[in-house]
Protein backbone atom coordinates (compact mmCIF):
# COMPACT_ATOMS: atom_id res chain seq x y z
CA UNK A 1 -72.48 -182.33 -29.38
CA UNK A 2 -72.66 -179.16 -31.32
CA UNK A 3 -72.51 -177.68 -34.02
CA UNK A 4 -71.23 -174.15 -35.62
CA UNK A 5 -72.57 -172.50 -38.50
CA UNK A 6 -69.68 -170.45 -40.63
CA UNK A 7 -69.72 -168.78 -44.05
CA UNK A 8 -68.46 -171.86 -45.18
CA UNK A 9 -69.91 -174.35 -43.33
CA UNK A 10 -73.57 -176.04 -42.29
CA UNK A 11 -74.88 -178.15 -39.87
CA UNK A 12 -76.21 -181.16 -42.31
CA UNK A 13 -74.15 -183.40 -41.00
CA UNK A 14 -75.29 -182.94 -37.58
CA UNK A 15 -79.18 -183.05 -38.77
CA UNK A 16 -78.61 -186.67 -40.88
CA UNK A 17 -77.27 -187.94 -37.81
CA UNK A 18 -80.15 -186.86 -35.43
CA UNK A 19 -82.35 -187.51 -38.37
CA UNK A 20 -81.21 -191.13 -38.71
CA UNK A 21 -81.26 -191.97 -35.06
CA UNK A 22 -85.13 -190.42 -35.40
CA UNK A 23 -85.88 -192.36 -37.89
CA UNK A 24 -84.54 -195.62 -36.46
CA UNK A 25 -86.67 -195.19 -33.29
CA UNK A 26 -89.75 -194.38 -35.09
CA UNK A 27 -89.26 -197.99 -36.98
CA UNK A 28 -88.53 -199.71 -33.97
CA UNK A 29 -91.88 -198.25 -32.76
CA UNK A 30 -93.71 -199.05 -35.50
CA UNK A 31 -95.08 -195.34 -35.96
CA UNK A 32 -93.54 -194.77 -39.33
CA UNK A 33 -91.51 -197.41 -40.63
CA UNK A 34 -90.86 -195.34 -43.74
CA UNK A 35 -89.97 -191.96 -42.20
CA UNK A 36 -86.75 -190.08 -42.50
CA UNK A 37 -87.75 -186.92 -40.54
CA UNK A 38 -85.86 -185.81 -37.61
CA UNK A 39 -89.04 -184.10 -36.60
CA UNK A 40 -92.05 -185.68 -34.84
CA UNK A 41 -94.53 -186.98 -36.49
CA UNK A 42 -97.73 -189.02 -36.10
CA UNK A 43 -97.87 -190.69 -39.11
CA UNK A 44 -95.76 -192.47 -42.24
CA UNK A 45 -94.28 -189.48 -44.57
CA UNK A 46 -92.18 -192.00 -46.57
CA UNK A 47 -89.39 -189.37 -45.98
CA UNK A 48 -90.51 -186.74 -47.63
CA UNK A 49 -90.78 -184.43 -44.54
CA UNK A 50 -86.65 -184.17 -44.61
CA UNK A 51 -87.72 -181.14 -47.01
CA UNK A 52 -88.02 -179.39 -43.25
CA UNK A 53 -83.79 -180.03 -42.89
CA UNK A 54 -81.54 -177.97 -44.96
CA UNK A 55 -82.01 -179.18 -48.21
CA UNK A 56 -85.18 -178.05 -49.59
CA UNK A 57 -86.48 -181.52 -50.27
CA UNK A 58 -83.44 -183.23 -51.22
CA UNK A 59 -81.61 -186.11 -49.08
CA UNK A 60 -78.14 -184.99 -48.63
CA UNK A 61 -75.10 -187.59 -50.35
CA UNK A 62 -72.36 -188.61 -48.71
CA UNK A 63 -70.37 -186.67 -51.40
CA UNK A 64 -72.12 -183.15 -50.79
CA UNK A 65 -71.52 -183.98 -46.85
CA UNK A 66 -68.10 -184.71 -46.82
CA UNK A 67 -67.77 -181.24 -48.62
CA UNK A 68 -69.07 -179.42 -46.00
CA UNK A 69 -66.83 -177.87 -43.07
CA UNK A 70 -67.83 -177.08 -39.92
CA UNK A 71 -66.26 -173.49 -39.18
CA UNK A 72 -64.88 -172.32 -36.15
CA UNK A 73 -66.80 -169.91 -33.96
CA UNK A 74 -64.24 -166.91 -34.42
CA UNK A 75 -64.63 -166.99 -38.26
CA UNK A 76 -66.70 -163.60 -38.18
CA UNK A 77 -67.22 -160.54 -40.10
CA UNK A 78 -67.92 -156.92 -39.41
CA UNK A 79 -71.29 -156.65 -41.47
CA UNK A 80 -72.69 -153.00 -40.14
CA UNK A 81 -72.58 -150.56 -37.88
CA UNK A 82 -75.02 -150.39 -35.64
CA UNK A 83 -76.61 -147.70 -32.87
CA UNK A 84 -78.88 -147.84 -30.31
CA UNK A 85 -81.18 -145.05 -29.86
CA UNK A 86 -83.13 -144.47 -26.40
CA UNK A 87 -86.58 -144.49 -27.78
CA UNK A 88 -86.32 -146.57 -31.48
CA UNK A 89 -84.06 -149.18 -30.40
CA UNK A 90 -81.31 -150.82 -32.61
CA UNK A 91 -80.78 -148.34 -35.63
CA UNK A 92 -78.34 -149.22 -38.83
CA UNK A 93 -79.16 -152.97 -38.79
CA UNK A 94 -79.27 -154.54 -42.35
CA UNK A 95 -82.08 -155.68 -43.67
CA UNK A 96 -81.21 -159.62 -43.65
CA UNK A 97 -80.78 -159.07 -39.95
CA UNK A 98 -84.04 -156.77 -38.87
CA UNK A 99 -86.74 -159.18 -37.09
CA UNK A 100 -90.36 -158.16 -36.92
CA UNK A 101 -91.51 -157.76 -33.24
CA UNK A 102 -93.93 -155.05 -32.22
CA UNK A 103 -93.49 -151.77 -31.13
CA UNK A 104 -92.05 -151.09 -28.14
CA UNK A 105 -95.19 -150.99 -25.27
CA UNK A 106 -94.00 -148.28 -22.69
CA UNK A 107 -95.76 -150.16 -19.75
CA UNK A 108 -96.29 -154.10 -19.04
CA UNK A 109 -99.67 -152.83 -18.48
CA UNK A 110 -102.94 -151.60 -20.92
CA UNK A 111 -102.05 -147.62 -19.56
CA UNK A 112 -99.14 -145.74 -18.62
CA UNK A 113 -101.48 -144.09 -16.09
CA UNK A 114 -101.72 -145.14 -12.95
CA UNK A 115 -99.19 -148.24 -12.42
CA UNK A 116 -95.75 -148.05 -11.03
CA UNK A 117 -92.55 -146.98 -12.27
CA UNK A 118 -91.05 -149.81 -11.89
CA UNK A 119 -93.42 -151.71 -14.16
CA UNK A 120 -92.92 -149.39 -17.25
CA UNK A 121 -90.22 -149.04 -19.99
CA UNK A 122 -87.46 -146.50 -18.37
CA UNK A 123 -84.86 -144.84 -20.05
CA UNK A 124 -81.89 -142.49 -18.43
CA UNK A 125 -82.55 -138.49 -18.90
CA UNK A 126 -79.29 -136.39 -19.38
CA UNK A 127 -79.04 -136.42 -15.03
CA UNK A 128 -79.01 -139.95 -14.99
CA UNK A 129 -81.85 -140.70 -13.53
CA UNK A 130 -84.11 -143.63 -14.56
CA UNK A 131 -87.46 -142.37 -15.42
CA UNK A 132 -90.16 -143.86 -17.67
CA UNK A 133 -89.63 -143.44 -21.17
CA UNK A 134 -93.63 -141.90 -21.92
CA UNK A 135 -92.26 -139.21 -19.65
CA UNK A 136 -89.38 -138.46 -21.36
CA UNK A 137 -91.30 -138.34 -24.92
CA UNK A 138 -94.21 -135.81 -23.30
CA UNK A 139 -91.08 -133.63 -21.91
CA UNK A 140 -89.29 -133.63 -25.20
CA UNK A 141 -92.83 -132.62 -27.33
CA UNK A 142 -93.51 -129.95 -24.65
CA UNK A 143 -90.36 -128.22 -24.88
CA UNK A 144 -90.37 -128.54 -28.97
CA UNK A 145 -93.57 -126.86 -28.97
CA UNK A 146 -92.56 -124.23 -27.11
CA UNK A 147 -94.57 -125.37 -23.95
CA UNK A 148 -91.93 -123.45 -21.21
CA UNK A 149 -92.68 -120.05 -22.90
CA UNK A 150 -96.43 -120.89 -22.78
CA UNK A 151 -98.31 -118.17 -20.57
CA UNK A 152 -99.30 -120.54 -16.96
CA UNK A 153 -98.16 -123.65 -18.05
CA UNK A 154 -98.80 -126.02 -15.44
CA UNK A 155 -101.60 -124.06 -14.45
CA UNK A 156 -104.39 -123.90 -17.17
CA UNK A 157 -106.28 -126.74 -17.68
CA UNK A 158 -106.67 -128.32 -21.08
CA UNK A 159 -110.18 -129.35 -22.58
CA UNK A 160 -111.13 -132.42 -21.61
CA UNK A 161 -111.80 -134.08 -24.97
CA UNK A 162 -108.60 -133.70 -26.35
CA UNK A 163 -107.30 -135.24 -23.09
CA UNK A 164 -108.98 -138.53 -23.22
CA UNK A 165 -108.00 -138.56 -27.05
CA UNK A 166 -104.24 -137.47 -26.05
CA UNK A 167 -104.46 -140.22 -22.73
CA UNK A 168 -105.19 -143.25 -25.54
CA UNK A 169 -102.55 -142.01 -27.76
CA UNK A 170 -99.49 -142.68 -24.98
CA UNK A 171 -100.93 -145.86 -23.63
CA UNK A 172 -99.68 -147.22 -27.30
CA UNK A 173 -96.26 -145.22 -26.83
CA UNK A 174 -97.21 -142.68 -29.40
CA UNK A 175 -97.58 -138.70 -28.36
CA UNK A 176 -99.60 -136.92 -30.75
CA UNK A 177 -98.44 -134.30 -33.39
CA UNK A 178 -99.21 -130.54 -32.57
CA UNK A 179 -101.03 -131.43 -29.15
CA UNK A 180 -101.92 -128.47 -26.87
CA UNK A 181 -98.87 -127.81 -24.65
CA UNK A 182 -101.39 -127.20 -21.40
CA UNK A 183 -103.15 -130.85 -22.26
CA UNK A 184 -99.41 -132.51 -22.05
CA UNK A 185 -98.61 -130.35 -19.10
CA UNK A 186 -102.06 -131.49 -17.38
CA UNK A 187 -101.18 -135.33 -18.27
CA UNK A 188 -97.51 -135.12 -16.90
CA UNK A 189 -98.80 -133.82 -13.44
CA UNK A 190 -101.72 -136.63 -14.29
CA UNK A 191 -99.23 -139.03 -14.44
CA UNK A 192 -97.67 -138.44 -11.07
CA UNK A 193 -101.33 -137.68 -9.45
CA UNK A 194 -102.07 -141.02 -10.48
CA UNK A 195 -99.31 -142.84 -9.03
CA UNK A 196 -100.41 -146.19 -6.91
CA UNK A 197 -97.97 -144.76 -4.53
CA UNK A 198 -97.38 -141.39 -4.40
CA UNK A 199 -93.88 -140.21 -5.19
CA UNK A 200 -93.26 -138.56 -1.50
CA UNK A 201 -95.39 -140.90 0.42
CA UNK A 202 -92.58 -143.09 1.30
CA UNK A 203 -91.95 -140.08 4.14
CA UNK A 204 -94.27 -139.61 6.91
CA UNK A 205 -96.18 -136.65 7.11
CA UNK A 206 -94.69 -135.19 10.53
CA UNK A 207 -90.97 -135.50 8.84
CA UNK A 208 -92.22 -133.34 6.05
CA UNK A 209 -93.90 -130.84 8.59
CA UNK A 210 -90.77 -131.03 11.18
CA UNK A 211 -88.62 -129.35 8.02
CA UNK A 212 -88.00 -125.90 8.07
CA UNK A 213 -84.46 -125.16 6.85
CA UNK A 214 -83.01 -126.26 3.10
CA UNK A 215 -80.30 -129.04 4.93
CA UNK A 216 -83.28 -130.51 6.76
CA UNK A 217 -85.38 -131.18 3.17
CA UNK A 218 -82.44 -132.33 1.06
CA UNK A 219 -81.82 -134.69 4.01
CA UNK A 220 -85.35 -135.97 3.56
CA UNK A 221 -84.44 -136.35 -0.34
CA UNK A 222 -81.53 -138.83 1.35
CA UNK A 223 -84.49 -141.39 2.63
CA UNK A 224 -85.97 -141.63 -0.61
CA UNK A 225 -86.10 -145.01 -2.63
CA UNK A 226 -84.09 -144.82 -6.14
CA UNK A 227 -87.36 -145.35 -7.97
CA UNK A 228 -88.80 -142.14 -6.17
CA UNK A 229 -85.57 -140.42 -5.68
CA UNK A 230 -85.24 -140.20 -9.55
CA UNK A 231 -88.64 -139.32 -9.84
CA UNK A 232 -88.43 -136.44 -7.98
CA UNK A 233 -85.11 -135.00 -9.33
CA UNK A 234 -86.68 -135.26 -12.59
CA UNK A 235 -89.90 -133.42 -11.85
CA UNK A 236 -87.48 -130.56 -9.94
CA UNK A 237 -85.62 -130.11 -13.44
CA UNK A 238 -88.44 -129.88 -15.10
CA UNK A 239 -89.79 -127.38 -12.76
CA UNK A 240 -86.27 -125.31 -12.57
CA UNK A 241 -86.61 -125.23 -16.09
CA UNK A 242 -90.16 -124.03 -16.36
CA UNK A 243 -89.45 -121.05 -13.80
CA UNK A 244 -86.34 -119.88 -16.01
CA UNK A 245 -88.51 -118.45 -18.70
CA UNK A 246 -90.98 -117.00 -15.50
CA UNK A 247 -91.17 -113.82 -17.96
CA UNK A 248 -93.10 -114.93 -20.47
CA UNK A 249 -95.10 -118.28 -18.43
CA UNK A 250 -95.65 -116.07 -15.64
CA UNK A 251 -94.59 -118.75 -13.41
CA UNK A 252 -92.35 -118.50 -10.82
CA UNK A 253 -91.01 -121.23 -7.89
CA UNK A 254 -93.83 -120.52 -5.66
CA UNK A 255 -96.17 -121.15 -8.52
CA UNK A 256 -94.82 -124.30 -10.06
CA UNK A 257 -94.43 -125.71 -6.69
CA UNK A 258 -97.69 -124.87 -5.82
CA UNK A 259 -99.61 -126.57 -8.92
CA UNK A 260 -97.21 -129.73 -8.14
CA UNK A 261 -97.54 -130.50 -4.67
CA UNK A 262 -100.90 -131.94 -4.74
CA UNK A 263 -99.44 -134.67 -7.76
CA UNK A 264 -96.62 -135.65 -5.22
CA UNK A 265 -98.65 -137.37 -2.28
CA UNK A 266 -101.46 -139.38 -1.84
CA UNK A 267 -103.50 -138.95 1.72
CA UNK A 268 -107.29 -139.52 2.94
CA UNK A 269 -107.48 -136.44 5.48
CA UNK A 270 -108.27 -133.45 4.26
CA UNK A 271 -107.40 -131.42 6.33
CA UNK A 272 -103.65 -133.12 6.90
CA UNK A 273 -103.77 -133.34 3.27
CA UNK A 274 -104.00 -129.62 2.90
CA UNK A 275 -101.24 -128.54 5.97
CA UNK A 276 -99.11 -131.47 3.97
CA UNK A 277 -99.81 -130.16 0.42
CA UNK A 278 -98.56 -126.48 2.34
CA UNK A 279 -95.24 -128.24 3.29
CA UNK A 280 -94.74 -130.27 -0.17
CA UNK A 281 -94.77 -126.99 -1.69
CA UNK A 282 -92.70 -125.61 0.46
CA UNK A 283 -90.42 -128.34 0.00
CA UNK A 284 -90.52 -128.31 -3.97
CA UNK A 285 -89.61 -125.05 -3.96
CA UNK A 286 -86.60 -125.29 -2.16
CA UNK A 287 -85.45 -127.80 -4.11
CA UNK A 288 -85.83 -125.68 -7.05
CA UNK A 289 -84.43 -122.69 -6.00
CA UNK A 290 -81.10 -124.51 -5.09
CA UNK A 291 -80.92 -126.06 -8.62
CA UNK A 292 -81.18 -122.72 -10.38
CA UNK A 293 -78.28 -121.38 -8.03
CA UNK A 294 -76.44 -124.68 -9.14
CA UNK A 295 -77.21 -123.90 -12.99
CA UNK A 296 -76.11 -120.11 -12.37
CA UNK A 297 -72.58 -121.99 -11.06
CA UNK A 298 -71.86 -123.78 -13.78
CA UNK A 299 -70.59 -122.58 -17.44
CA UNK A 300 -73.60 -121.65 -20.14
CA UNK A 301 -72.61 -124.37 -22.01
CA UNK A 302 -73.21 -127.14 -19.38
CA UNK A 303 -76.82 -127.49 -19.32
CA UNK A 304 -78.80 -130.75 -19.52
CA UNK A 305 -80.15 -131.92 -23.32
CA UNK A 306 -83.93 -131.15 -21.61
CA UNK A 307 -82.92 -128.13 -20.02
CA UNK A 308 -83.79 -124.83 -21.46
CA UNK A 309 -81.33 -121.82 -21.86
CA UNK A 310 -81.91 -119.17 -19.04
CA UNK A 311 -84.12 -116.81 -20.42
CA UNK A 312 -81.91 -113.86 -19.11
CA UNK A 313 -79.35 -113.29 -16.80
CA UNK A 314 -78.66 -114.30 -13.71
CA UNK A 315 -81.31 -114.57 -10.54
CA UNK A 316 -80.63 -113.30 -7.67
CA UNK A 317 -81.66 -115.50 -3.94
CA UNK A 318 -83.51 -111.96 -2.87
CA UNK A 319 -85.31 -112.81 -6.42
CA UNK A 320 -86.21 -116.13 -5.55
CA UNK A 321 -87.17 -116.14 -2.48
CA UNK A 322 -89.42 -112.97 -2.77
CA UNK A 323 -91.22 -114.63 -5.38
């Protein structure tokens, strides 16, 4: 039967009975004939083990017992306020109530490189799709250091020292202060290139080649999985974003889409590689010219928490598409 604790209340009552029938088995076994523990044991304690029970050393009386009530379970109080936050976890707890556990490993794996998706911590970006967390945190420190206004972002690569240093950093969670915003663009597109399956690999290469209109590619977005699906839409925000401030990056759709599409499949021909890689482009850049037009529909105001600003006025399709 059980038992409820209450700001009033204890189980003792409930322990000296289990602690009793315990004891009375252990003397019918001849294990401890003394003992009083409601614990196992493998030898006599002559009842001083009961210190492990509620009352520090001290056998309860039937006075003190019959003292205590047993509350009922909706005797509660509102003790704090509490908020959960996407990437610390429970925030506002008190003290009494905060539990040591470790921090928060953003993959059940040593790396965040290189194993699925659906193996690593995910959290919801302001579209609503379910992306890991590590790529959330690289997004948020490349647009805080001003990565989108950074002259070919996406396109320069990053020394590789600092990129091995930067790659140990996120396996443990942790992005590094005041890292080079072309090493965290180079480990985003890593991170994709990396993939055990590629994010567009669930579609075979001749329905990719077959595509030459924008309904016929956002029908292919249709037979994606979730997993890649929201993949995907993230990467093509990120993108749009990027190609908004195309006068100081010097990176337009064509470009972004271009230093992309080889991160987005995985194949072992070369030369189908390359006429795919041609279409994937192709392909990304559709996708993110029709997301600016959808961004130049909608009020200033309405923009995503990772989206940029436009960097000024509106494009034009003629724009676009003769970029």
């Amino acid at each position: 039967r059980g038992w409820w604790w209450s700001p009033r209340g204890a189980r003792a009552e409930a322990w000296g009975r289990r602690g009793a029938a315990v004891a009375g088995r252990r003397r019918r076994s001849g294990r401890g004939s003394s003992c009083r523990c409601w614990r196992c044991c493998s030898r006599p304690c002559g009842g001083r083990s009961w210190r492990a029970g509620w009352s520090g050393g001290r056998t309860a009386s039937p006075a003190a017992l019959a003292e205590m009530e047993i509350g009922w379970p909706t005797d509660v109080r509102h003790v704090a306020h509490v908020t959960f936050d996407r990437f610390h976890g429970f925030l506002g707890l008190p003290v009494e109530f905060e539990v040591e556990m470790p921090p928060r490993v953003p993959s059940a794996s040593a790396s965040v490189f290189g194993v699925s998706a659906e193996s690593m911590q995910c959290t919801y970006d302001g579209k609503g799709n379910s992306v890991p967390t590590i790529l959330l945190l690289m997004q948020e420190r490349l647009y805080a250091q001003g990565g989108l206004k950074a002259e070919g972002i996406f396109r320069i690569n990053p020394e590789n020292d600092q990129e091995e240093h930067v790659r140990d950093q996120l396996n443990k969670g942790v992005v590094p202060e005041d890292i080079d915003v072309h090493c965290l663009a180079s480990l985003i597109k890593a991170w994709f290139r990396e993939l055990p399956e590629g994010v567009l690999d669930s579609l075979s290469p001749e329905q990719v080649l077959q595509c030459n209109s924008e309904e016929e590619f956002l029908e292919l977005v249709t037979l994606l999985r979730p997993t890649p699906a929201a993949l995907l839409n993230w990467a093509v925000e990120l993108m749009a974003d990027v190609v908004e401030e195309e006068e100081l990056n010097k990176m337009n759709a064509r470009n972004i889409a271009m230093v992309f599409a080889p991160n987005m499949t995985q194949m072992s021909d070369p030369l189908t590689a390359l006429m795919h890689a041609v279409q994937v482009m192709n392909f990304l850049k559709t996708l993110i010219l029709r997301t600016l037009r959808e961004r130049d529909d909608v009020a200033p105001g309405d923009y995503t928490p990772y989206s940029s600003p436009a960097s000024s006025g509106r494009h034009s399709d003629a724009e676009y598409y003769g970029s």
